[in-house]
Protein backbone atom coordinates (compact mmCIF):
# COMPACT_ATOMS: atom_id res chain seq x y z
CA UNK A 1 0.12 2.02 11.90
CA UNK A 2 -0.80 3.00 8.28
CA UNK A 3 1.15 0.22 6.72
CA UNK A 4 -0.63 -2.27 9.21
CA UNK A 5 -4.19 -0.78 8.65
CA UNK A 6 -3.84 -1.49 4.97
CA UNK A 7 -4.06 -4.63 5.24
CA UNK A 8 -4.48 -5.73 8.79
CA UNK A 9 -8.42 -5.59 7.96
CA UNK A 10 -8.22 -8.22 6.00
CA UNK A 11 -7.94 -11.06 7.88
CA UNK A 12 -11.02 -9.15 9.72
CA UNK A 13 -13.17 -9.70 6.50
CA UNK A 14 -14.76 -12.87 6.76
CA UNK A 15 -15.59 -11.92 10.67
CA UNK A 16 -16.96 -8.80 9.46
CA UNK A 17 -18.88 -9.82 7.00
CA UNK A 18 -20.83 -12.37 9.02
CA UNK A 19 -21.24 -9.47 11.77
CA UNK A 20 -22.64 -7.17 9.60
CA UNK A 21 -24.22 -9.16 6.41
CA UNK A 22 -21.69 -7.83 4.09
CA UNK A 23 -20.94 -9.69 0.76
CA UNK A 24 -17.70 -9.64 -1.40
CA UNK A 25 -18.67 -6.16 -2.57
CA UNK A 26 -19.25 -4.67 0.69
CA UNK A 27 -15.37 -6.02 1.70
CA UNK A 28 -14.06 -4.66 -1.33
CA UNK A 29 -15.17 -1.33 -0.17
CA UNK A 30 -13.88 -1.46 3.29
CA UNK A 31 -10.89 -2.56 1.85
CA UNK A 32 -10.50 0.32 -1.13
CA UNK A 33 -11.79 2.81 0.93
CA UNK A 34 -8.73 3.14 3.12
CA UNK A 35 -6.94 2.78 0.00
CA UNK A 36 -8.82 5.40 -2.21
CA UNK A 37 -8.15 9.01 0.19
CA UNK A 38 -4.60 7.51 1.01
CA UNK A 39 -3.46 6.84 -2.82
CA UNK A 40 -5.35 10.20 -3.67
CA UNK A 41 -4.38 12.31 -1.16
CA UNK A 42 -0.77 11.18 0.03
CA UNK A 43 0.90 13.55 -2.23
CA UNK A 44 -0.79 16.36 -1.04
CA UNK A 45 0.06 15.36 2.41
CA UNK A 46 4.03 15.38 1.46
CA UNK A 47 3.25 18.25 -0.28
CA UNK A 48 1.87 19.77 3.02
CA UNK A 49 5.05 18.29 5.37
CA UNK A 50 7.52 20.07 3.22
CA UNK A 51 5.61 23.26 3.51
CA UNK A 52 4.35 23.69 6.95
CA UNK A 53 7.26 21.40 8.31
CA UNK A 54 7.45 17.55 7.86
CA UNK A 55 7.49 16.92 11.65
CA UNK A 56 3.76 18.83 12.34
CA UNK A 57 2.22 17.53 9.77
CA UNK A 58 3.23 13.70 10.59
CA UNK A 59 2.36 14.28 13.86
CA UNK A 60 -1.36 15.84 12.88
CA UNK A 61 -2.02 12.96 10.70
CA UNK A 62 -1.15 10.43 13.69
CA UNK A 63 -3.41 11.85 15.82
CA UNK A 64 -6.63 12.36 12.90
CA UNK A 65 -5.41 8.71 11.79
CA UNK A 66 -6.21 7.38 15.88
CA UNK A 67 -9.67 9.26 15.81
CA UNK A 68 -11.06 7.42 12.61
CA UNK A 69 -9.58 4.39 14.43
CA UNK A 70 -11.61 4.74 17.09
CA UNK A 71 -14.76 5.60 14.98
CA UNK A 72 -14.21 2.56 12.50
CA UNK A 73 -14.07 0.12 16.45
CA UNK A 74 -17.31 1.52 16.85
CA UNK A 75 -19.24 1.25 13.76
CA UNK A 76 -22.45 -0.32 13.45
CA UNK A 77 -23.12 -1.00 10.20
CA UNK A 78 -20.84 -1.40 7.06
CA UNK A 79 -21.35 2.21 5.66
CA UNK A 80 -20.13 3.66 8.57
CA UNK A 81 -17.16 1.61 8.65
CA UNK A 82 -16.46 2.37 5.05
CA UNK A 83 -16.89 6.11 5.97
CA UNK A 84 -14.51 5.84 8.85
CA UNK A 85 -12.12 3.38 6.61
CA UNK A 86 -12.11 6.67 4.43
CA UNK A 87 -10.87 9.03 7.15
CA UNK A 88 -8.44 6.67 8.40
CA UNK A 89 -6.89 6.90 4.30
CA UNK A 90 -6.86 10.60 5.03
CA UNK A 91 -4.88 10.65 8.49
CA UNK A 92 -2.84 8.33 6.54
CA UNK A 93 -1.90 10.44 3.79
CA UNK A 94 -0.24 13.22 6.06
CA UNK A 95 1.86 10.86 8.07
CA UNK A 96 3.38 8.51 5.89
CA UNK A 97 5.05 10.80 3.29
CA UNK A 98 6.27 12.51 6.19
CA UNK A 99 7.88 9.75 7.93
CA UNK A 100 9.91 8.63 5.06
CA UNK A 101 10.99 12.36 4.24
CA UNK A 102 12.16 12.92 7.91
CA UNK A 103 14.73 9.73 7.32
CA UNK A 104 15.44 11.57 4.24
CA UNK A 105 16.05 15.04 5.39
CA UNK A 106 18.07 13.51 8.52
CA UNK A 107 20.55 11.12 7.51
CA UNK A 108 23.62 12.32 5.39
CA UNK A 109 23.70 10.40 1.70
CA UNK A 110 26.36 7.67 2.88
CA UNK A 111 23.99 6.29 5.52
CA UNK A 112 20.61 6.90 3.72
CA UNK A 113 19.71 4.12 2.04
CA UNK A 114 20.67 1.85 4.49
CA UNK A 115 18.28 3.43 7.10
CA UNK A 116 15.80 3.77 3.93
CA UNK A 117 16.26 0.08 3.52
CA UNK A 118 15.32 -0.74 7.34
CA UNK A 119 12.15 1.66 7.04
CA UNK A 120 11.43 -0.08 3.71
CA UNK A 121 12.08 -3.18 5.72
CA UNK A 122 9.56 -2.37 8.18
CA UNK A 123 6.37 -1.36 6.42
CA UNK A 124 6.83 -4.34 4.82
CA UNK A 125 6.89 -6.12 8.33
CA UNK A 126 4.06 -4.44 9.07
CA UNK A 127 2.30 -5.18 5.72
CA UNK A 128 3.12 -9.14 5.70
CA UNK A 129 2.47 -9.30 9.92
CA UNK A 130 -0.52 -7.73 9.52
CA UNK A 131 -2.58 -10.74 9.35
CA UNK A 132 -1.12 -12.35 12.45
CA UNK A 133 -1.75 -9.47 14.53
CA UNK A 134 -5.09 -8.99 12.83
CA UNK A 135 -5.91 -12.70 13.29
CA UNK A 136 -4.93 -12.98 16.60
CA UNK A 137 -7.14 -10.04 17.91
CA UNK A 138 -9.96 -11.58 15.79
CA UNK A 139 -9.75 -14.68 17.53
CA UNK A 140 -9.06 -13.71 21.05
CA UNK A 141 -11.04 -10.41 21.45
CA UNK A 142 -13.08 -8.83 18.29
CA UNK A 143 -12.70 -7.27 15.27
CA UNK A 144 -13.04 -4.15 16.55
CA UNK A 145 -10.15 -4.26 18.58
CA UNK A 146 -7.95 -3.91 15.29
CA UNK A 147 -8.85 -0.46 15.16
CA UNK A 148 -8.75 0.00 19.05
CA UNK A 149 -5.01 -1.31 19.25
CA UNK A 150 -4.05 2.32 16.95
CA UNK A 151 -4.88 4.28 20.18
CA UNK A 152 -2.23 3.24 21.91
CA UNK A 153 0.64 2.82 19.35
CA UNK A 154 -0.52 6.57 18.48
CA UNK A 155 0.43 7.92 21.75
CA UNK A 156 3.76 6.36 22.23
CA UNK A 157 4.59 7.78 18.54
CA UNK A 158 3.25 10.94 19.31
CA UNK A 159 5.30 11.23 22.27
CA UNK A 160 8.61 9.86 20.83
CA UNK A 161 7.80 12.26 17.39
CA UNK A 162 7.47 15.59 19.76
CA UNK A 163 10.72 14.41 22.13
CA UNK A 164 12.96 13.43 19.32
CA UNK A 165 12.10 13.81 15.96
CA UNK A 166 13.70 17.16 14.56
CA UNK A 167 11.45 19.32 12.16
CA UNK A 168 12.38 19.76 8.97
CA UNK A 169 10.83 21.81 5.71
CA UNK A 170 11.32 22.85 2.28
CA UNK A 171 12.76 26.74 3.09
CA UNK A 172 11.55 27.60 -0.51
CA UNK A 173 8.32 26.35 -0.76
CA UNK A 174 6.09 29.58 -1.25
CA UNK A 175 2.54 29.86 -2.82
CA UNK A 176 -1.19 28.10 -2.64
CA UNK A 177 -1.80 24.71 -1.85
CA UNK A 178 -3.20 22.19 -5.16
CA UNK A 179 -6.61 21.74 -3.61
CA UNK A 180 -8.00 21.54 -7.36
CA UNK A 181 -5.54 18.69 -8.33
CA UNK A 182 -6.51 17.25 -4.60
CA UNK A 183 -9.89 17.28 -6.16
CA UNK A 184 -9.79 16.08 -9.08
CA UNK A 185 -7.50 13.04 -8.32
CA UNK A 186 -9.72 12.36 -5.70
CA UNK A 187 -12.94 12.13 -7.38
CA UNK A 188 -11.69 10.32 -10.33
CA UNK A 189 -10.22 7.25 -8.32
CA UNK A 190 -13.28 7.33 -6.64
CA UNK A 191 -15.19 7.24 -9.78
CA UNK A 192 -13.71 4.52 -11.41
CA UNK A 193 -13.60 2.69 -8.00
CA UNK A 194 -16.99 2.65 -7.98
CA UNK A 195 -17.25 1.44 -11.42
CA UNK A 196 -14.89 -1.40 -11.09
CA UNK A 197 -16.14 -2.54 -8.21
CA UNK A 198 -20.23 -2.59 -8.31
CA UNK A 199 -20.28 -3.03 -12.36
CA UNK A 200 -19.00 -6.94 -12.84
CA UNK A 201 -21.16 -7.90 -9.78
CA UNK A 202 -24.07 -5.95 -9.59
CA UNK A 203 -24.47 -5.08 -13.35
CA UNK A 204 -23.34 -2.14 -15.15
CA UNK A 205 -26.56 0.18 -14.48
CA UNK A 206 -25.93 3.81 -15.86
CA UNK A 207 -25.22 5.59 -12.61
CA UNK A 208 -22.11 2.98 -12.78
CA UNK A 209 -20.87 3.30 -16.17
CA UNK A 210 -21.79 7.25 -15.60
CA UNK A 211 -19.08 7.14 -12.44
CA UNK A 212 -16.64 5.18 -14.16
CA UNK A 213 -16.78 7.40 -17.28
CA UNK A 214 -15.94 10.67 -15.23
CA UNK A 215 -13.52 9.15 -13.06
CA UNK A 216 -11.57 8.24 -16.33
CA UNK A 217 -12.01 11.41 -17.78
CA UNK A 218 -10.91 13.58 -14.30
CA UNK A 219 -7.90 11.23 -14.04
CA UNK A 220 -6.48 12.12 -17.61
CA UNK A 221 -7.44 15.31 -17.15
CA UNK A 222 -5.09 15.35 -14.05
CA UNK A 223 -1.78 15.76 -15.92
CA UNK A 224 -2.76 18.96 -17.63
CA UNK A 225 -4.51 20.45 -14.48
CA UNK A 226 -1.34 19.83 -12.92
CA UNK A 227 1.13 21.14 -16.23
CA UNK A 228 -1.34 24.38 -15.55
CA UNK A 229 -0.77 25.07 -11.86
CA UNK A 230 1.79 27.42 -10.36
CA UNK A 231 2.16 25.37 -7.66
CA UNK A 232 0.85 21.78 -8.43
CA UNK A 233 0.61 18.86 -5.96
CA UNK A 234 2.75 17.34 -8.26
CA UNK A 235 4.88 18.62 -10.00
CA UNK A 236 4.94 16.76 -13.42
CA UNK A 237 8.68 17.63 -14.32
CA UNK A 238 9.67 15.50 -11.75
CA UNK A 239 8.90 12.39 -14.28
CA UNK A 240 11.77 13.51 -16.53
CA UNK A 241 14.15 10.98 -14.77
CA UNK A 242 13.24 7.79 -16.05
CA UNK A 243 14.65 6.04 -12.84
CA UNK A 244 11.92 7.34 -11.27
CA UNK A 245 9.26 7.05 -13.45
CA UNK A 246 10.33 3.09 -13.83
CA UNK A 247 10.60 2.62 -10.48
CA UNK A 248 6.89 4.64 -9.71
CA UNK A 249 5.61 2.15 -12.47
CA UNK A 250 7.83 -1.14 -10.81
CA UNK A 251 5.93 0.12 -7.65
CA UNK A 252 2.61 0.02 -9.02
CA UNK A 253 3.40 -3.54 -10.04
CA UNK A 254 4.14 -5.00 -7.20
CA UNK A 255 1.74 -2.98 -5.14
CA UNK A 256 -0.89 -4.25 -6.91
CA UNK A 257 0.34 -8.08 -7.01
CA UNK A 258 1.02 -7.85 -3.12
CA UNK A 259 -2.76 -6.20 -2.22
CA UNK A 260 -4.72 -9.05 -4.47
CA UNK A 261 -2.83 -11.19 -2.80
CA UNK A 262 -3.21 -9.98 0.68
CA UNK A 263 -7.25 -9.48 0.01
CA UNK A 264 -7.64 -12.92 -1.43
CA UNK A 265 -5.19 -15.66 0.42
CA UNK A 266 -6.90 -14.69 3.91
CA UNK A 267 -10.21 -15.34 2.47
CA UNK A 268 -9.32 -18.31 0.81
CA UNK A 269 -7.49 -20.11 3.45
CA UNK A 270 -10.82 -18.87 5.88
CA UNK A 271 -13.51 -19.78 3.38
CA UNK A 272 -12.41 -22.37 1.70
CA UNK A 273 -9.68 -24.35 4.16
CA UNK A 274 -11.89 -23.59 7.22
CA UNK A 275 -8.90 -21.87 9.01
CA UNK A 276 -9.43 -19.49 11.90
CA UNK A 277 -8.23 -16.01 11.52
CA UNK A 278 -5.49 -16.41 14.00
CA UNK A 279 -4.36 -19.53 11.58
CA UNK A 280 -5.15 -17.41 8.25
CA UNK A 281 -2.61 -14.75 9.94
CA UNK A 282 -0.13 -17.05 11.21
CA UNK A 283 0.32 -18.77 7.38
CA UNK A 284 1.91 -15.36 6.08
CA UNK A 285 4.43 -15.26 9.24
CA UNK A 286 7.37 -17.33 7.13
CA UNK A 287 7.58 -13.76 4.91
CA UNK A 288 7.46 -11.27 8.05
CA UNK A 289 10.46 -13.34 9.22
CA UNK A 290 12.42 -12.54 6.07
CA UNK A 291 11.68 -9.56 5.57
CA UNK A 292 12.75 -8.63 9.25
CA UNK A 293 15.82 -9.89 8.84
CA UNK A 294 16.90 -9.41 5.70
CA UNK A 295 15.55 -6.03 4.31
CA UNK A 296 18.38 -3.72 5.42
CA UNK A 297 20.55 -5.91 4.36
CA UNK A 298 19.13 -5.94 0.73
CA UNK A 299 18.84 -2.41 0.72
CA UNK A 300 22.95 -2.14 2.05
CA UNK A 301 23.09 -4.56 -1.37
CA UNK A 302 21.30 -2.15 -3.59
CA UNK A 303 23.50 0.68 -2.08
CA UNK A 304 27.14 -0.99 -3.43
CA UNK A 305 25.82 -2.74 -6.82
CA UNK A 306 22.92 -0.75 -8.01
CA UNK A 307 19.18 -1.33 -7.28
CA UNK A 308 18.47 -2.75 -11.00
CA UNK A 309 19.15 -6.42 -10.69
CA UNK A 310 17.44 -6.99 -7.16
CA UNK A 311 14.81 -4.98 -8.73
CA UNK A 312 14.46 -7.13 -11.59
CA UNK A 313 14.87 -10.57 -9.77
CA UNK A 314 13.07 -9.75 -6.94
CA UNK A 315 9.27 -9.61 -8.28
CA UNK A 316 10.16 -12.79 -10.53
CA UNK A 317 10.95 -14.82 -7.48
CA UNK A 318 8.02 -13.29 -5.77
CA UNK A 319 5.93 -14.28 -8.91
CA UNK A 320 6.88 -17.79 -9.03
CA UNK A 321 5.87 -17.74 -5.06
CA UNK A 322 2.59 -16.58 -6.18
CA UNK A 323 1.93 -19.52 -8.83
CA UNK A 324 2.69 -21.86 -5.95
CA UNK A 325 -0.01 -20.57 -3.78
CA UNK A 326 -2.38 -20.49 -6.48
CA UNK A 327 -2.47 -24.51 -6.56
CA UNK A 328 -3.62 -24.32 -2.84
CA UNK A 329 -6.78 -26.85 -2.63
CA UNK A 330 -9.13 -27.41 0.09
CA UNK A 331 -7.52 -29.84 2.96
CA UNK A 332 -4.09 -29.62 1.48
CA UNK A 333 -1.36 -29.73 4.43
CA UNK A 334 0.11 -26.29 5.01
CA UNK A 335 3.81 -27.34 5.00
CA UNK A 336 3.29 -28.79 1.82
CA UNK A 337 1.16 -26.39 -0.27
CA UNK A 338 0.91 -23.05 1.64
CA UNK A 339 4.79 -22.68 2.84
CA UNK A 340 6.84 -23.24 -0.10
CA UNK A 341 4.64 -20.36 -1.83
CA UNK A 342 4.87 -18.00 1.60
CA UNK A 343 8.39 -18.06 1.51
CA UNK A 344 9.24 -17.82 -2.40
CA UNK A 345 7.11 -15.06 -2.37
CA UNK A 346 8.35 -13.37 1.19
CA UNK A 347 12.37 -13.80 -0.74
CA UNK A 348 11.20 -11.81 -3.96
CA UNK A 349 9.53 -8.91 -1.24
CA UNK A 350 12.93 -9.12 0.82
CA UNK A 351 15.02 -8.29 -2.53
CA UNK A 352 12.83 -5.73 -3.81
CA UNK A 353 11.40 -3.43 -1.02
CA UNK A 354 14.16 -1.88 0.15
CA UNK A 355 16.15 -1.28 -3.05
CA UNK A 356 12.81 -0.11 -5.13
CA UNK A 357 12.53 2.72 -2.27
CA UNK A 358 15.64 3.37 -2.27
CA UNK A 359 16.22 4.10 -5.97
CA UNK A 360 12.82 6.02 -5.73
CA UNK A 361 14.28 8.92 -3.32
CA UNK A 362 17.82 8.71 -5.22
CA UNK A 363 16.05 9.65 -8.07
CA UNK A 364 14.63 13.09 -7.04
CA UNK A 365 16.43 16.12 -5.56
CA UNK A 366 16.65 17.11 -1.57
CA UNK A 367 13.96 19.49 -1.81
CA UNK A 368 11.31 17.19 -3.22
CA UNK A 369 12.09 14.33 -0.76
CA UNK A 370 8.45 15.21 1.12
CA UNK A 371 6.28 14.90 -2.70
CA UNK A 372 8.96 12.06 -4.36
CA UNK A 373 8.35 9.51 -1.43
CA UNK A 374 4.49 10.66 -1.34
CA UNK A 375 4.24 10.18 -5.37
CA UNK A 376 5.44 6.76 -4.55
CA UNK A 377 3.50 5.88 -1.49
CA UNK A 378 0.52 7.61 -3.75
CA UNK A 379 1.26 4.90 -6.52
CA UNK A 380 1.48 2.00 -4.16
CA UNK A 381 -1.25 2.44 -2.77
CA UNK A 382 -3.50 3.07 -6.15
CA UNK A 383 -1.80 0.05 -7.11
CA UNK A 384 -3.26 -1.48 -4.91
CA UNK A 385 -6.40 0.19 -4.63
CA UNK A 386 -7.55 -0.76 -8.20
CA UNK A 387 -6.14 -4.52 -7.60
CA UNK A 388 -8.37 -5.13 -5.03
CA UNK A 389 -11.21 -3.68 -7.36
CA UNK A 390 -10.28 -4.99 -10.44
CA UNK A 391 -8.58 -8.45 -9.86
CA UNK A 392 -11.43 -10.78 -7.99
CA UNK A 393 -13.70 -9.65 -11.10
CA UNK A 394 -11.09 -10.82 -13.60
CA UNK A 395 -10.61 -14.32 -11.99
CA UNK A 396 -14.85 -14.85 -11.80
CA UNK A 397 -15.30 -14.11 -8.38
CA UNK A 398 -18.30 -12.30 -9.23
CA UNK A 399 -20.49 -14.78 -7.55
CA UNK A 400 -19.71 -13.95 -4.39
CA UNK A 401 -20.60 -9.83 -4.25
CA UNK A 402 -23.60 -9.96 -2.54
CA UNK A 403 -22.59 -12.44 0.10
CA UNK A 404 -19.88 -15.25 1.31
CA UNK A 405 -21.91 -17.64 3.08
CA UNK A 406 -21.60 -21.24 0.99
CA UNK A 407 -19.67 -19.58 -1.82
CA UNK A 408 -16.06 -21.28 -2.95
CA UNK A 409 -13.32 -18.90 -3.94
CA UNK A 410 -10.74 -21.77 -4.74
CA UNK A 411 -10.58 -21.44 -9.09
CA UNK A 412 -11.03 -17.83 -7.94
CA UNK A 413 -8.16 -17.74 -6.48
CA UNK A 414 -5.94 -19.51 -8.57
CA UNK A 415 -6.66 -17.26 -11.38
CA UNK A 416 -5.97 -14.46 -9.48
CA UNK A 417 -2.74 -15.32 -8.50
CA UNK A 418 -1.92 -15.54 -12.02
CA UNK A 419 -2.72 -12.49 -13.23
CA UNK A 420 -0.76 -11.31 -9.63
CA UNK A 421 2.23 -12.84 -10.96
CA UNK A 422 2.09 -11.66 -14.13
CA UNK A 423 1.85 -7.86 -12.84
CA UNK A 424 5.08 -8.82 -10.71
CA UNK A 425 6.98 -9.96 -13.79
CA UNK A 426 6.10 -6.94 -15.64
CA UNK A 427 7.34 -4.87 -12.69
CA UNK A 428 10.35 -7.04 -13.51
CA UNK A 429 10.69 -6.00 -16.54
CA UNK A 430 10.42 -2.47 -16.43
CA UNK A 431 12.90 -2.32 -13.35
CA UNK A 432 15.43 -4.06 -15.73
CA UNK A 433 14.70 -1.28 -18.49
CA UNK A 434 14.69 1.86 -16.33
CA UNK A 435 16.76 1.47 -13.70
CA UNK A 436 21.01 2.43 -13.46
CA UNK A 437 22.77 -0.53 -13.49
CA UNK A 438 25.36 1.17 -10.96
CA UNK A 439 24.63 2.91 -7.80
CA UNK A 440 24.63 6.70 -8.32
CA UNK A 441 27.54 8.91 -6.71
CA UNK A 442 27.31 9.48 -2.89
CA UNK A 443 26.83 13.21 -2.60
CA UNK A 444 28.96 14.78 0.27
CA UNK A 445 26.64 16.82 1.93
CA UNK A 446 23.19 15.86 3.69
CA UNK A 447 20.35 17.94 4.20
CA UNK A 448 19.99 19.98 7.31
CA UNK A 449 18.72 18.21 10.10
């Protein structure tokens, strides 16, 4: 559900934004929104599983998560929908760091990463279907019924979470919970946000610079808050290995490449190529394939030769997938221009996802499974958070902020798949620099189930 909602919206966009006269700025919003209290606040909410017990706390966010749902169906103008896109960020914050720290806590080290792999696998399923589904529901019912379908999903998990699901917690956890780093993090994404998004298409008035000015100073000031804390929401040691401080920053990478992307080509092919949304959905499919069938197996790869060389080839391929969908031209045949790209770049996801996740939790110890897979949720999604701001100014789309109707994205578009693919080859990179070229030792004993 919170994989799907972060993107699932965006096929949605171009619907939405005729329904409720929003321009590019507006979709931005409703976009970041979800993205801002998730990336902020999802280490706090594995902070909160390993505390108060990883099982509750998923479960809580699930059900908060389904009520914003509901709330962002029945929105009637865009600032409520942004509002409700913000609470959905914060339901998702408490249940995704738990869900990958219950498959941490509950699987003994041999099998681990190859159930991390088919987790991996499927959020990015859910990520890369998410405009089919979206599309579809567009088409055949409403927009609004892309935040209705949660309601259902939420009960079944619910359901299945309370019958099966065993609860698990960090025994020595003890003290306060961060609510100033919460804070601060907080309100400095959302400061710069703000800044990156209204100042390159609405003009860079002094309440913008102003935001984007304290934003940047709360978020360096974050690190010492934190280095200060007794009991910090993250705890800054935890960057000593370099494994996972490469891997956070390979994350970030591809994060970002994979949310311009997933902002812009829906757009594009609706705007520009006069698709519907259910045919704007359907043209990602080729990479939901592949990464259904092959993700476990790449993380079962990553697992017996180390997760360094699928982590360095992986966002290359992907990249060079990227460069092929930005030559996509009005009326150009979808086998021929769209395809090739969809599946180039749905390989590089396949070899990276499940071994970058992987090498993530193998790089921190069993009792900070809940805040190591919530640091790197946290950086995926402000990855992808300040793409979606950032990018579409960088590649001119400025014209478009205030509305859609008549405007081409196509150079647009191009451009930003460029700069896309170059953030995937620097992920590249720095996977290839940071991390072990060999698997590390399987321990022998798994945490407690």
């Amino acid at each position: 559900m919170a994989f799907l909602d972060s993107t699932v919206v965006n096929v949605a966009l171009p619907t939405v934004a005729r329904d409720l006269h929003s321009g590019l700025t507006d979709l931005q919003w409703i976009s970041d929104a979800y993205l801002l209290t998730l990336g902020a606040l999802i280490v706090l909410g594995g902070s909160l599983g390993d505390r108060f017990g990883r099982r509750r706390v998923f479960v809580f966010g699930l059900t908060s998560f389904t009520a914003a749902s509901v709330i962002c169906g029945l929105a009637p103008n865009t600032l409520v929908l942004i509002v409700a896109r913000a609470l959905q960020g914060v339901g998702g914050a408490l249940l995704v760091p738990g869900s990958l720290a219950i498959i941490s806590a509950c699987f003994v080290a041999e099998d681990r990463s190859r159930a991390v792999g088919l987790w991996s696998g499927m959020s990015g399923v859910t990520t890369a279907a998410a405009p089919f589904i979206g599309g579809w529901l567009v088409d055949s019912v409403s927009w609004r019924a892309i935040f209705f379908i949660n309601v259902p999903l939420a009960a079944g998990a619910v359901a299945v979470a309370l019958r099966h699901v065993p609860e698990t917690r960090d025994e020595s956890a003890t003290g306060s919970i961060d609510a100033v780093g919460a804070i601060t993090i907080s309100v400095g994404l959302a400061g710069l946000v703000y800044a990156l998004i209204g100042g390159p298409g609405n003009g860079w008035s002094a309440p913008t610079v102003l935001a984007g000015i304290v934003g940047a100073v709360l978020l360096l000031a974050f690190p010492l808050i934190e280095l200060r804390r007794r009991n910090p929401m993250i705890p800054m040691g935890i960057f000593v290995s370099r494994q996972f401080s490469g891997a956070n920053l390979t994350t970030f990478a591809v994060y970002a490449a994979l949310s311009a992307t997933a902002f812009l080509l829906v757009l594009h092919l609706q705007q520009d190529l006069r698709y519907s949304a259910l045919q704007a959905g359907l043209a990602f499919l080729p990479a939901s394939v592949l990464l259904i069938l092959l993700s476990s197996r790449a993380g079962a790869l990553a697992q017996r030769i180390g997760a360094q060389l699928p982590m360095t080839v992986g966002p290359i391929v992907a990249a060079a997938g990227l460069l092929l969908l930005g030559g996509i031209r009005p009326h150009d045949s979808y086998l021929t221009a769209i395809l090739p790209g969809v599946l180039v770049f749905g390989a590089g996801l396949t070899l990276t996802v499940a071994p970058l996740t992987a090498a993530v939790m193998a790089a921190v110890g069993a009792r900070h499974l809940g805040v190591g897979s919530a640091i790197n949720n946290a950086t995926a999604r402000i990855g992808g958070l300040l793409a979606v701001a950032v990018v579409p100014a960088l590649a001119g789309l400025t014209a478009a902020s205030s509305h859609l109707a008549g405007v081409s994205l196509t150079d647009g578009f191009t451009a930003a798949m460029r700069i896309s693919a170059g953030l995937l080859v620097a992920g590249g990179l720095m996977a290839a620099l940071t991390i072990r070229r060999v698997p590390p030792a399987p321990e022998r004993t798994g945490a407690a189930a």
